[in-house]
PDB file of N, CA and C in Angstrom:
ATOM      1  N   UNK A   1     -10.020  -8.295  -0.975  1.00  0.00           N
ATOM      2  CA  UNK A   1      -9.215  -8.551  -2.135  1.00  0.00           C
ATOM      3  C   UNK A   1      -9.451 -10.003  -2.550  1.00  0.00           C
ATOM      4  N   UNK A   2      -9.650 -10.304  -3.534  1.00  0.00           N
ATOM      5  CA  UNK A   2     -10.200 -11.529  -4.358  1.00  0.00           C
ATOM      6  C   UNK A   2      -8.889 -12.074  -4.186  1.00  0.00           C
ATOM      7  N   UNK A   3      -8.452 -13.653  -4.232  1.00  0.00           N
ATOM      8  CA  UNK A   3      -7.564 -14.491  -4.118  1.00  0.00           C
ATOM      9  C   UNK A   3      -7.808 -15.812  -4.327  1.00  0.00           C
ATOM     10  N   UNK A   4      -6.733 -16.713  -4.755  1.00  0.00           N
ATOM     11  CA  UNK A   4      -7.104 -17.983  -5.471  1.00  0.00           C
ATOM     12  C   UNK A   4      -7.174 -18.790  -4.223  1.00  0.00           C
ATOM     13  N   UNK A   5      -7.495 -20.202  -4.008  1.00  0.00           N
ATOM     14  CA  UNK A   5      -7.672 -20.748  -2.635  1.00  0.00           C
ATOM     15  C   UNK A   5      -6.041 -21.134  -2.418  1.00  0.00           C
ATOM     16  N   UNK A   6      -5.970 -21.066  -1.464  1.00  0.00           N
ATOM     17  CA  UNK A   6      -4.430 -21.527  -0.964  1.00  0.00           C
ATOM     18  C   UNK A   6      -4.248 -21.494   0.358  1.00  0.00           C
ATOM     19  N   UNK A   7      -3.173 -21.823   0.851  1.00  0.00           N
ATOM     20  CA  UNK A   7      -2.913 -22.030   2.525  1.00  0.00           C
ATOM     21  C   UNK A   7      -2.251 -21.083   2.991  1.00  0.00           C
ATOM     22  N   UNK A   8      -2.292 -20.504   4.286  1.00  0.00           N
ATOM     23  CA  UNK A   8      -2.189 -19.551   5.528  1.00  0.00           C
ATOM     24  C   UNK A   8      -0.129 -19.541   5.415  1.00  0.00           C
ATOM     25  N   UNK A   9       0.488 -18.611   5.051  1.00  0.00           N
ATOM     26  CA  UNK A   9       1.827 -18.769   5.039  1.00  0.00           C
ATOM     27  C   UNK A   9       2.353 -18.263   6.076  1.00  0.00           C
ATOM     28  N   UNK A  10       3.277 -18.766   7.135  1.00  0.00           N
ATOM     29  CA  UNK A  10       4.064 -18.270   7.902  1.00  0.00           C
ATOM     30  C   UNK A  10       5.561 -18.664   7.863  1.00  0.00           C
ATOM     31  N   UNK A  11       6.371 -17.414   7.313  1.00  0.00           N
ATOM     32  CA  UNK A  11       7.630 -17.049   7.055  1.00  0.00           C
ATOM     33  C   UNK A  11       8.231 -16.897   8.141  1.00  0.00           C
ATOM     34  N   UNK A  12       9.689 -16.947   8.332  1.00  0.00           N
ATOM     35  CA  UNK A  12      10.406 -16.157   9.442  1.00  0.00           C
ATOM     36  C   UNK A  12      11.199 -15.322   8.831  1.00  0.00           C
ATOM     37  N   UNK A  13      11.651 -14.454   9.441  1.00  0.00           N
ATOM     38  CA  UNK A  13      11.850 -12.354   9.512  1.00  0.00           C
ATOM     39  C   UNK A  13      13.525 -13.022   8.877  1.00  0.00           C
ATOM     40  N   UNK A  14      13.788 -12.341   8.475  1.00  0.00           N
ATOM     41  CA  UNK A  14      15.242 -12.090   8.198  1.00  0.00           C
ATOM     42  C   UNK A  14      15.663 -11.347   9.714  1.00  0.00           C
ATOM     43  N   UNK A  15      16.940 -12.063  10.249  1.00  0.00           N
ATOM     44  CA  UNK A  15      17.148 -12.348  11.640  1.00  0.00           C
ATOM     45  C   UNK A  15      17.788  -9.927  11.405  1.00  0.00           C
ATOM     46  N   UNK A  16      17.494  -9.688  12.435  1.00  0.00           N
ATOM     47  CA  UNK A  16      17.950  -8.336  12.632  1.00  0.00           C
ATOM     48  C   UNK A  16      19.312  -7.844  13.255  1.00  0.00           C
ATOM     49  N   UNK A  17      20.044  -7.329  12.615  1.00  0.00           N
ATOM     50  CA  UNK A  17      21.592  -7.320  12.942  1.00  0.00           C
ATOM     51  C   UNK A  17      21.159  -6.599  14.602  1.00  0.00           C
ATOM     52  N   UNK A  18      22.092  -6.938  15.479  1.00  0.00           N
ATOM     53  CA  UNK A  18      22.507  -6.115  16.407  1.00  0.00           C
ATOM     54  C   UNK A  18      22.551  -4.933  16.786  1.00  0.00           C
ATOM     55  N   UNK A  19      23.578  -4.059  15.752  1.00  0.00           N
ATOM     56  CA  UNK A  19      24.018  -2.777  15.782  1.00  0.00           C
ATOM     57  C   UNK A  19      22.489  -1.976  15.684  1.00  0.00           C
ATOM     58  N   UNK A  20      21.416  -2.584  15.061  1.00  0.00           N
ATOM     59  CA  UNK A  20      20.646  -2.032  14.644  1.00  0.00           C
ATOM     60  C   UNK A  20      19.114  -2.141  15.385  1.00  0.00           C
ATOM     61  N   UNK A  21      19.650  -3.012  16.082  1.00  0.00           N
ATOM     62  CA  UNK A  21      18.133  -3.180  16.857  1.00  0.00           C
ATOM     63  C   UNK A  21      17.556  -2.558  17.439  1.00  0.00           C
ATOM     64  N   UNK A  22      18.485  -1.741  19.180  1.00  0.00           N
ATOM     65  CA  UNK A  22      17.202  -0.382  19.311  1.00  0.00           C
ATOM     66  C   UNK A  22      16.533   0.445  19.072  1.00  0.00           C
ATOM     67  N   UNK A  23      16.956   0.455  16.941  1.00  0.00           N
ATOM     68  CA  UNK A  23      16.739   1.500  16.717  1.00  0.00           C
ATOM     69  C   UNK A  23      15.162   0.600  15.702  1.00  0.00           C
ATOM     70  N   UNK A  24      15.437  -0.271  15.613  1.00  0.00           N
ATOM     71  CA  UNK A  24      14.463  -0.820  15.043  1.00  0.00           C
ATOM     72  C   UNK A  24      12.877  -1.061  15.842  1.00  0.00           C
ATOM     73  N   UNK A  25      13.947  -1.510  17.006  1.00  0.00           N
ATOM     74  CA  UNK A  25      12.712  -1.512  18.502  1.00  0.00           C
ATOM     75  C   UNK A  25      11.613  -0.527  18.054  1.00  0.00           C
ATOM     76  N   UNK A  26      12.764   0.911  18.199  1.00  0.00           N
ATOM     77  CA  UNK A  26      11.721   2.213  18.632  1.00  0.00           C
ATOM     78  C   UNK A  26      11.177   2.635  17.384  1.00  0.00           C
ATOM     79  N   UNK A  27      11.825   2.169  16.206  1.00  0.00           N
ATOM     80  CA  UNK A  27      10.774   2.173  15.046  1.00  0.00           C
ATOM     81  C   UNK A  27       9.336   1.722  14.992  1.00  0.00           C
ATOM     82  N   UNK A  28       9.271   0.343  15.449  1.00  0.00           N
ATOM     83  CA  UNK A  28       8.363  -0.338  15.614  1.00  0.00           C
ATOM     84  C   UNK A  28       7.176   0.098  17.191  1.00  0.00           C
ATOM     85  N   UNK A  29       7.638   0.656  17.725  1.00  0.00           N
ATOM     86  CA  UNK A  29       7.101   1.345  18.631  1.00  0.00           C
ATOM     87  C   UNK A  29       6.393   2.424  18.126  1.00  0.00           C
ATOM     88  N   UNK A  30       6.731   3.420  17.432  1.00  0.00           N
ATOM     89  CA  UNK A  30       6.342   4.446  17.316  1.00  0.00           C
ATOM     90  C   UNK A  30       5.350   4.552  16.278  1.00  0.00           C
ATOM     91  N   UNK A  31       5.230   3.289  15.477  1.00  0.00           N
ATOM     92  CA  UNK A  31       4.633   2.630  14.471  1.00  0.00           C
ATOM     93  C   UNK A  31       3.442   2.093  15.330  1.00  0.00           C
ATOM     94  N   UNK A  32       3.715   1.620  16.108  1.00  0.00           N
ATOM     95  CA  UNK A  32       2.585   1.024  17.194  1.00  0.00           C
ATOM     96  C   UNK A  32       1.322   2.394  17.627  1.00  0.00           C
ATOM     97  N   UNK A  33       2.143   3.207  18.646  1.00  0.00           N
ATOM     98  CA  UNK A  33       1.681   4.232  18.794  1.00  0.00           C
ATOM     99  C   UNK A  33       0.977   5.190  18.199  1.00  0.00           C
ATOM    100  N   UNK A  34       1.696   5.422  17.237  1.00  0.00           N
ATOM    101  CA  UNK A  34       0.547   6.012  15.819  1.00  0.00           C
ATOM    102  C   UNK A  34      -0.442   5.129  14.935  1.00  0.00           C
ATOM    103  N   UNK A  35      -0.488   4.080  15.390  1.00  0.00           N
ATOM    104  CA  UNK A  35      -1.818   3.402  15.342  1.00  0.00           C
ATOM    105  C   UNK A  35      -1.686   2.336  13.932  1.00  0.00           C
ATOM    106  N   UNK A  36      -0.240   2.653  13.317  1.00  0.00           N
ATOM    107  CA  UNK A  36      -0.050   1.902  11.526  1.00  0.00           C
ATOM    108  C   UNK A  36      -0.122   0.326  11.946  1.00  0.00           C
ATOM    109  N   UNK A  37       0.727   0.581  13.219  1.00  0.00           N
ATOM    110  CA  UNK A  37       0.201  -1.531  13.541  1.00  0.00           C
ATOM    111  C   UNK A  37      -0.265  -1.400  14.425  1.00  0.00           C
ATOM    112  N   UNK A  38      -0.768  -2.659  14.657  1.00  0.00           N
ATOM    113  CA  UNK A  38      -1.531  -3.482  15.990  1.00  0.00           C
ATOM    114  C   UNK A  38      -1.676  -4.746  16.168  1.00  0.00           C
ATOM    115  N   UNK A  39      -1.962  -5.174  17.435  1.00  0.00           N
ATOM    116  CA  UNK A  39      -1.587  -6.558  17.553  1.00  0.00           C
ATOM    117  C   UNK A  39      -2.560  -7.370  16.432  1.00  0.00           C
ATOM    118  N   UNK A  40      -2.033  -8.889  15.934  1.00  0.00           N
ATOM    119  CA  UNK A  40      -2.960 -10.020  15.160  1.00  0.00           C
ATOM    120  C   UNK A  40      -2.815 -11.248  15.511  1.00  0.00           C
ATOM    121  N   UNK A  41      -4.059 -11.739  15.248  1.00  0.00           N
ATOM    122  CA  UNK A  41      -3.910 -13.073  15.657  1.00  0.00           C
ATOM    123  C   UNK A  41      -4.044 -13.958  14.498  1.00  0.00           C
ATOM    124  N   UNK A  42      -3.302 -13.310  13.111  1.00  0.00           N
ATOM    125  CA  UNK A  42      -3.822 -14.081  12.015  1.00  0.00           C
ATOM    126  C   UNK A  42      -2.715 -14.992  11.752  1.00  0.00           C
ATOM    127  N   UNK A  43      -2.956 -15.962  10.800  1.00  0.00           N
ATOM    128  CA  UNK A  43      -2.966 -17.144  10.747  1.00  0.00           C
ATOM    129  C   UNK A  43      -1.805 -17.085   9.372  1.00  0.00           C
ATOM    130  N   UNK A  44      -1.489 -15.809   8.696  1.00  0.00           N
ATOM    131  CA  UNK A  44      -1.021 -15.409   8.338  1.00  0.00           C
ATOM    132  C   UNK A  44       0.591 -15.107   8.694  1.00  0.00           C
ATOM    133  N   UNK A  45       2.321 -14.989   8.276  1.00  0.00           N
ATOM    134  CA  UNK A  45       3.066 -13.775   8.983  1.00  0.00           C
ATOM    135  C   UNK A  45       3.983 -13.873   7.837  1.00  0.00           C
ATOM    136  N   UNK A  46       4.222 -12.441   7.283  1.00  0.00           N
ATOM    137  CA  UNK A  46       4.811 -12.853   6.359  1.00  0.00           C
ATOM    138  C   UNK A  46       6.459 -11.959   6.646  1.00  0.00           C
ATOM    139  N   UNK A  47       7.356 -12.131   5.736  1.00  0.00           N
ATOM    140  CA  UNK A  47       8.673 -11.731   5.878  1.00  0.00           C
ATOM    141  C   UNK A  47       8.587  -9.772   5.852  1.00  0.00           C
ATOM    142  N   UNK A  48       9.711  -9.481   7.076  1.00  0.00           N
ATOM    143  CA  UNK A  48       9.901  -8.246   6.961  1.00  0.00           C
ATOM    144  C   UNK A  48      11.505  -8.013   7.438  1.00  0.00           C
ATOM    145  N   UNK A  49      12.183  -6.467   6.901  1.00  0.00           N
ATOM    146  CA  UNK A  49      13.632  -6.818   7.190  1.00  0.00           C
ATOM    147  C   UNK A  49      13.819  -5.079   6.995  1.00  0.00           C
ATOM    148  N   UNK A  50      14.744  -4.733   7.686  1.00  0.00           N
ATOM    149  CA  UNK A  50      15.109  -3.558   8.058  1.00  0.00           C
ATOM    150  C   UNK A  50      16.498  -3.257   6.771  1.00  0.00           C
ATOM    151  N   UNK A  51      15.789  -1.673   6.443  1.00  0.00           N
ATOM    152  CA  UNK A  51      17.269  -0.993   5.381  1.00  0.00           C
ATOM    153  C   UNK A  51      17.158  -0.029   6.050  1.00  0.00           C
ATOM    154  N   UNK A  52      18.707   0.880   5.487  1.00  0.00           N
ATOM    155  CA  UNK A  52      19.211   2.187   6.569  1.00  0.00           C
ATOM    156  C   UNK A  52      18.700   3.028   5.146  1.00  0.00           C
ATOM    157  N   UNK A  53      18.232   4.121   5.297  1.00  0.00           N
ATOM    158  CA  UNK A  53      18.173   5.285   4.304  1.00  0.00           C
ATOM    159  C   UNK A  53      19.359   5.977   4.408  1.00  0.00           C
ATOM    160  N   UNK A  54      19.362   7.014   3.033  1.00  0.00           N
ATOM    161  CA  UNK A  54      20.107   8.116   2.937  1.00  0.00           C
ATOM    162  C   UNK A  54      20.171   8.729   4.160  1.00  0.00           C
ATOM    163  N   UNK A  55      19.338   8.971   4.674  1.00  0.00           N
ATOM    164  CA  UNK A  55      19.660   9.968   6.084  1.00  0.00           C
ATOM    165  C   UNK A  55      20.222   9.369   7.156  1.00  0.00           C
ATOM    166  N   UNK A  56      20.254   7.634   7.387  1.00  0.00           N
ATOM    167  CA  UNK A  56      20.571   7.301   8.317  1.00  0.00           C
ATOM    168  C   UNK A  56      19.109   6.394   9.195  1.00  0.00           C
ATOM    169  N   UNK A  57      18.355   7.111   8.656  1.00  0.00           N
ATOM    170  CA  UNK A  57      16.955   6.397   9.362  1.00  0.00           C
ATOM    171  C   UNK A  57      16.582   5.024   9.017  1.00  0.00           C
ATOM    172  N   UNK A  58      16.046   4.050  10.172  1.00  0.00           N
ATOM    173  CA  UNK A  58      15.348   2.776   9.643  1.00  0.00           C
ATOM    174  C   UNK A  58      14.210   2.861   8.927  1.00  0.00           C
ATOM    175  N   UNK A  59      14.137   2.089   7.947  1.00  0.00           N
ATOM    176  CA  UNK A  59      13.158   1.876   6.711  1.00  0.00           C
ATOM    177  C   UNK A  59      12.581   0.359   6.830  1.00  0.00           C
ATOM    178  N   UNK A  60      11.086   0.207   7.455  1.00  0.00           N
ATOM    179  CA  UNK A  60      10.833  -1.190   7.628  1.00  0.00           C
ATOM    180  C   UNK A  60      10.313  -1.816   5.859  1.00  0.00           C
ATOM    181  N   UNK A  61      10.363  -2.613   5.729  1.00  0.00           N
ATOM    182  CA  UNK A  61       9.924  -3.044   4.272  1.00  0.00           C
ATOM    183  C   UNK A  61       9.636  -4.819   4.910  1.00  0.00           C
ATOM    184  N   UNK A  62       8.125  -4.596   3.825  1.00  0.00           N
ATOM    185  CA  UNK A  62       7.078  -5.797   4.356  1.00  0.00           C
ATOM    186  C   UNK A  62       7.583  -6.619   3.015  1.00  0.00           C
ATOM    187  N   UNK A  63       7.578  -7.955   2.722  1.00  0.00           N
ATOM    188  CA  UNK A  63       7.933  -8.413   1.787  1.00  0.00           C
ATOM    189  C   UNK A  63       6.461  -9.573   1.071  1.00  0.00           C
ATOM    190  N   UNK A  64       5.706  -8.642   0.153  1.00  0.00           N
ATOM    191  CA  UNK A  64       4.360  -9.062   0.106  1.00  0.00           C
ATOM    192  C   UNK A  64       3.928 -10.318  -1.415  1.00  0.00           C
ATOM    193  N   UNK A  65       5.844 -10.663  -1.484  1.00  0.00           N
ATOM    194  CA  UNK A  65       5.552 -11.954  -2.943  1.00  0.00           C
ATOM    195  C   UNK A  65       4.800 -12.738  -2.406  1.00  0.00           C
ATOM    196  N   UNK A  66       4.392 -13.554  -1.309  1.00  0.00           N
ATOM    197  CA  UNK A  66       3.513 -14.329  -1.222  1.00  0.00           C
ATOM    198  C   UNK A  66       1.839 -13.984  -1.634  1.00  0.00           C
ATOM    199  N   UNK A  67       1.222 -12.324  -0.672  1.00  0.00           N
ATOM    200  CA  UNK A  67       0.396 -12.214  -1.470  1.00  0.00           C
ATOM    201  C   UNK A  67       0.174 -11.779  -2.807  1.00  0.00           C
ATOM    202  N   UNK A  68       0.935 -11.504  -3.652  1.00  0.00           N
ATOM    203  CA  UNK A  68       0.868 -11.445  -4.645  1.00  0.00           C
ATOM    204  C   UNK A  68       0.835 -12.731  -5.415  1.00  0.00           C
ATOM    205  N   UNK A  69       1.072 -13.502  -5.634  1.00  0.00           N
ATOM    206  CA  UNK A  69       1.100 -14.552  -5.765  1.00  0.00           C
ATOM    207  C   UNK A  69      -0.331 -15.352  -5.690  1.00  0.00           C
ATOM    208  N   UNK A  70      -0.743 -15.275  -4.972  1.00  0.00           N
ATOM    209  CA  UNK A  70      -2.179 -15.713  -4.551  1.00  0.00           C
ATOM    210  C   UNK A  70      -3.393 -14.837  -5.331  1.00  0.00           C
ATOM    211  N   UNK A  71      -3.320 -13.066  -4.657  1.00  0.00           N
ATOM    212  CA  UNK A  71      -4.057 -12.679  -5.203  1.00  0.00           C
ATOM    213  C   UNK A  71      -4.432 -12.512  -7.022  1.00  0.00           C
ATOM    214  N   UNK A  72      -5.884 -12.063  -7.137  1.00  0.00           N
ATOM    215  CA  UNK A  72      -6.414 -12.594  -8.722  1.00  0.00           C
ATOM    216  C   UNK A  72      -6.318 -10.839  -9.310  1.00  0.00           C
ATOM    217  N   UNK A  73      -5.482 -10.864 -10.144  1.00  0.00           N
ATOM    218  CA  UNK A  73      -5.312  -9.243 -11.000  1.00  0.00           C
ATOM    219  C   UNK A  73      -6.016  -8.840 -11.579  1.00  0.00           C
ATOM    220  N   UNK A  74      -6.634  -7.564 -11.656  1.00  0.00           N
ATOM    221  CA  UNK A  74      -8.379  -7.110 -12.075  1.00  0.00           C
ATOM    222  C   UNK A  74      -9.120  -7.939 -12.280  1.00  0.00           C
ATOM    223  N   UNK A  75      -9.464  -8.065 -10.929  1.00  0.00           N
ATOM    224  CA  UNK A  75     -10.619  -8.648 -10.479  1.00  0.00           C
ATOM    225  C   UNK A  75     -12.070  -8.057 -10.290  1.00  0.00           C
ATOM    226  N   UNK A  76     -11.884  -6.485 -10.543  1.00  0.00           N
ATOM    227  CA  UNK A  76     -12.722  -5.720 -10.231  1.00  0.00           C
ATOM    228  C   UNK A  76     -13.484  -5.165 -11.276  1.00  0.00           C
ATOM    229  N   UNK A  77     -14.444  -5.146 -11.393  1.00  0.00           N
ATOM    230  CA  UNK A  77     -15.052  -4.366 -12.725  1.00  0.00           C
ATOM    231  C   UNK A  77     -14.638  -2.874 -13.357  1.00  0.00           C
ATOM    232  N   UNK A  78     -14.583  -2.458 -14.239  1.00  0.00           N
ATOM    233  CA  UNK A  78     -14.262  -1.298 -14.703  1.00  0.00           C
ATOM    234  C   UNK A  78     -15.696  -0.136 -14.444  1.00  0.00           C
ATOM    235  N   UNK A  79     -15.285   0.778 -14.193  1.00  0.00           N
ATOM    236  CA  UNK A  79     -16.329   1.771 -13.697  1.00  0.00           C
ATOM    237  C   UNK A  79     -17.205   2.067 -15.074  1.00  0.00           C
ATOM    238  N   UNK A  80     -18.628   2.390 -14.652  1.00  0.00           N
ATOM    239  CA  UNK A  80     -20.067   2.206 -15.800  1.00  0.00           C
ATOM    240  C   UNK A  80     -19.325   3.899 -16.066  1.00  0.00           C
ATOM    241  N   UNK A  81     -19.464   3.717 -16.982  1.00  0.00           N
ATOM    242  CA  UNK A  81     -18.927   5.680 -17.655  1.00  0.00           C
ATOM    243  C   UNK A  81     -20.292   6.164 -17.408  1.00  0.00           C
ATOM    244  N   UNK A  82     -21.613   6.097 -17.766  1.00  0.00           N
ATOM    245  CA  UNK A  82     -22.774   6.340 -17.280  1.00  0.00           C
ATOM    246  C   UNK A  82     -22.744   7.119 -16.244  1.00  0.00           C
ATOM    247  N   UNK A  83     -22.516   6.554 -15.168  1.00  0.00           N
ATOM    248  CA  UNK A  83     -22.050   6.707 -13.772  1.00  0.00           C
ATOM    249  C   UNK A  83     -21.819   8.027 -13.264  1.00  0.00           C
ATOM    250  N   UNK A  84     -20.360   8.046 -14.052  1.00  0.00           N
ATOM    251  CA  UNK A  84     -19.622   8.840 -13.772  1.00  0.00           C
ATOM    252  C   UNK A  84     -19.964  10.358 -14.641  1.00  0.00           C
ATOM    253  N   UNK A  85     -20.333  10.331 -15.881  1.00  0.00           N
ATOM    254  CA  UNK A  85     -20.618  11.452 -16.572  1.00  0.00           C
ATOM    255  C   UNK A  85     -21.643  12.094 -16.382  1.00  0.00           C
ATOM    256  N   UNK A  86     -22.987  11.033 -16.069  1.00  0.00           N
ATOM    257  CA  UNK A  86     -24.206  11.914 -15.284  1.00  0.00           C
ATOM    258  C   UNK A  86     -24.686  12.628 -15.166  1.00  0.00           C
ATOM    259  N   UNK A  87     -23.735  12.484 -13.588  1.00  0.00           N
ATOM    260  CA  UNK A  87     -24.284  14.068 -13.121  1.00  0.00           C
ATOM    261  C   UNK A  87     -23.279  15.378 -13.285  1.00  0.00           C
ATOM    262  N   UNK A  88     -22.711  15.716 -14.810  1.00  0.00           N
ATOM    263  CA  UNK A  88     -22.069  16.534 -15.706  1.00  0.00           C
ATOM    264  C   UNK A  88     -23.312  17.096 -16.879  1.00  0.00           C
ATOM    265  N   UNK A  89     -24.285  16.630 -16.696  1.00  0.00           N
ATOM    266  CA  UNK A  89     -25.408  16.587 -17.912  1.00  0.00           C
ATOM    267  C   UNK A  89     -26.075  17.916 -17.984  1.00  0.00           C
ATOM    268  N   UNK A  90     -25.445  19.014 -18.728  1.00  0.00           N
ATOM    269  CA  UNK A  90     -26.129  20.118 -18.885  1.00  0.00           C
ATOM    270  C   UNK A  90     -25.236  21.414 -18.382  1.00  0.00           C
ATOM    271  N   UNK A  91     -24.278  20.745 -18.090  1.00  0.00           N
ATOM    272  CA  UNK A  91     -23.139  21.740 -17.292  1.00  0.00           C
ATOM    273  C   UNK A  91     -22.084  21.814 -18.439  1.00  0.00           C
ATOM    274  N   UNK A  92     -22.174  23.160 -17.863  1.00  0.00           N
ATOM    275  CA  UNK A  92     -20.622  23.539 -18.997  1.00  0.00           C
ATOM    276  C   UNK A  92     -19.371  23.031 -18.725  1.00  0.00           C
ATOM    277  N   UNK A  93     -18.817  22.565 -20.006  1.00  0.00           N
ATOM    278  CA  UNK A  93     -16.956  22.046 -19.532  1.00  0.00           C
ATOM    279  C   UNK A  93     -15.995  22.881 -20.334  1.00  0.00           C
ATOM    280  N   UNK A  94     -15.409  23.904 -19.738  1.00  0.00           N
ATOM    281  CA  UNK A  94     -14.305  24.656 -19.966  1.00  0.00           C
ATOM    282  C   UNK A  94     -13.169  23.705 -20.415  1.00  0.00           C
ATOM    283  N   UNK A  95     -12.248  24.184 -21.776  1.00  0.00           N
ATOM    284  CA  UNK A  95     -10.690  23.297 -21.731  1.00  0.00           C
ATOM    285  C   UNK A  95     -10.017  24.159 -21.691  1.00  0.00           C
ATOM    286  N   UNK A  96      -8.746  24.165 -21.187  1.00  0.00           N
ATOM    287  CA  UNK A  96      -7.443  24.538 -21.595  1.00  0.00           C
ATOM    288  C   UNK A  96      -7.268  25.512 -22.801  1.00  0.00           C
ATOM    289  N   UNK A  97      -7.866  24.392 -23.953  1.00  0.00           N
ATOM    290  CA  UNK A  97      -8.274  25.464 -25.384  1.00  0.00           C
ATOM    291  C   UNK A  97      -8.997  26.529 -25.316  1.00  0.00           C
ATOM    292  N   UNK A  98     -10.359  26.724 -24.711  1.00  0.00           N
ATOM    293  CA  UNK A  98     -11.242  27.573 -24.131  1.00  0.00           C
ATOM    294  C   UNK A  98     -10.310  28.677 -23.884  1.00  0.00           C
ATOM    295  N   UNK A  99      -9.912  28.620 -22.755  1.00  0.00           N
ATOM    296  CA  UNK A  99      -9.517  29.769 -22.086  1.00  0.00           C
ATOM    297  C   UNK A  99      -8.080  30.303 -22.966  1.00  0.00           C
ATOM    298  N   UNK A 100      -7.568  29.319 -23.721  1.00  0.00           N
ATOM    299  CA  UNK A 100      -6.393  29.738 -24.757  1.00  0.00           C
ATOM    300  C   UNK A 100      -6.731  30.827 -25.584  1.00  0.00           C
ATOM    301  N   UNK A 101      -7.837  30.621 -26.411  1.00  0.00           N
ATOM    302  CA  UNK A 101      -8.248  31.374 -27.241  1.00  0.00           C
ATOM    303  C   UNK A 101      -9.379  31.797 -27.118  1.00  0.00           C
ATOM    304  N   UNK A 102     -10.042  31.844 -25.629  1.00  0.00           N
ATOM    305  CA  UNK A 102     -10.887  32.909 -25.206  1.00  0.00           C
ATOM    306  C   UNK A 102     -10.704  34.394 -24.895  1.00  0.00           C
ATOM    307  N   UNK A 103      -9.113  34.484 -24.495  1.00  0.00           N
ATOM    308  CA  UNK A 103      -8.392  35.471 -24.008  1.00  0.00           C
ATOM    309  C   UNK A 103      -7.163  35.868 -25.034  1.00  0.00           C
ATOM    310  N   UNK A 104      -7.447  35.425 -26.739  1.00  0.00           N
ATOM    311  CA  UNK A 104      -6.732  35.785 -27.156  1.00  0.00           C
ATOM    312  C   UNK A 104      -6.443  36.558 -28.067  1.00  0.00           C
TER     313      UNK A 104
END
């Protein structure tokens, strides 16, 4: 992801209530286990903070204004239509209309 030059931010967590922590623990565990995190050694850490859902379940939420902030917004080229239409060249394209008043 393209980004403007800037420095390595490290935030601290919004502190985690009590009542709520083992359950946050084993959130983060099971998050581990299924492979969504893993350990880093980056230089990077940015803010994260626990909400309860409708059902009762913990909801982790990453708080990503810093990279946003940094990163550069379409940065990416727009796709060559060339490209993409191609290999369509000689093939039939059915619409919606087609079959409306093919069958009617």
């Amino acid at each position: 992801m393209p980004v403007i030059p800037h420095t390595p931010w490290e935030y601290r967590n919004i502190p985690i209530p009590p009542g709520i922590r083992d359950k946050v623990i084993e959130v983060l565990k099971n998050k581990i286990n299924a492979g969504a995190y893993e350990p880093c050694q980056s230089s990077y850490r940015g803010k994260w903070f626990c909400v309860l859902k409708k059902n009762g379940a913990i909801q982790i939420v990453h708080d990503l204004q810093p990279l946003n902030r940094v990163s550069i917004r379409d940065a990416g080229l727009l796709p060559i239509l060339d490209d993409f239409v191609e290999p369509f060249a000689g093939r039939t394209c059915y619409t919606v209309f087609d079959l409306f008043w093919g069958f009617d």
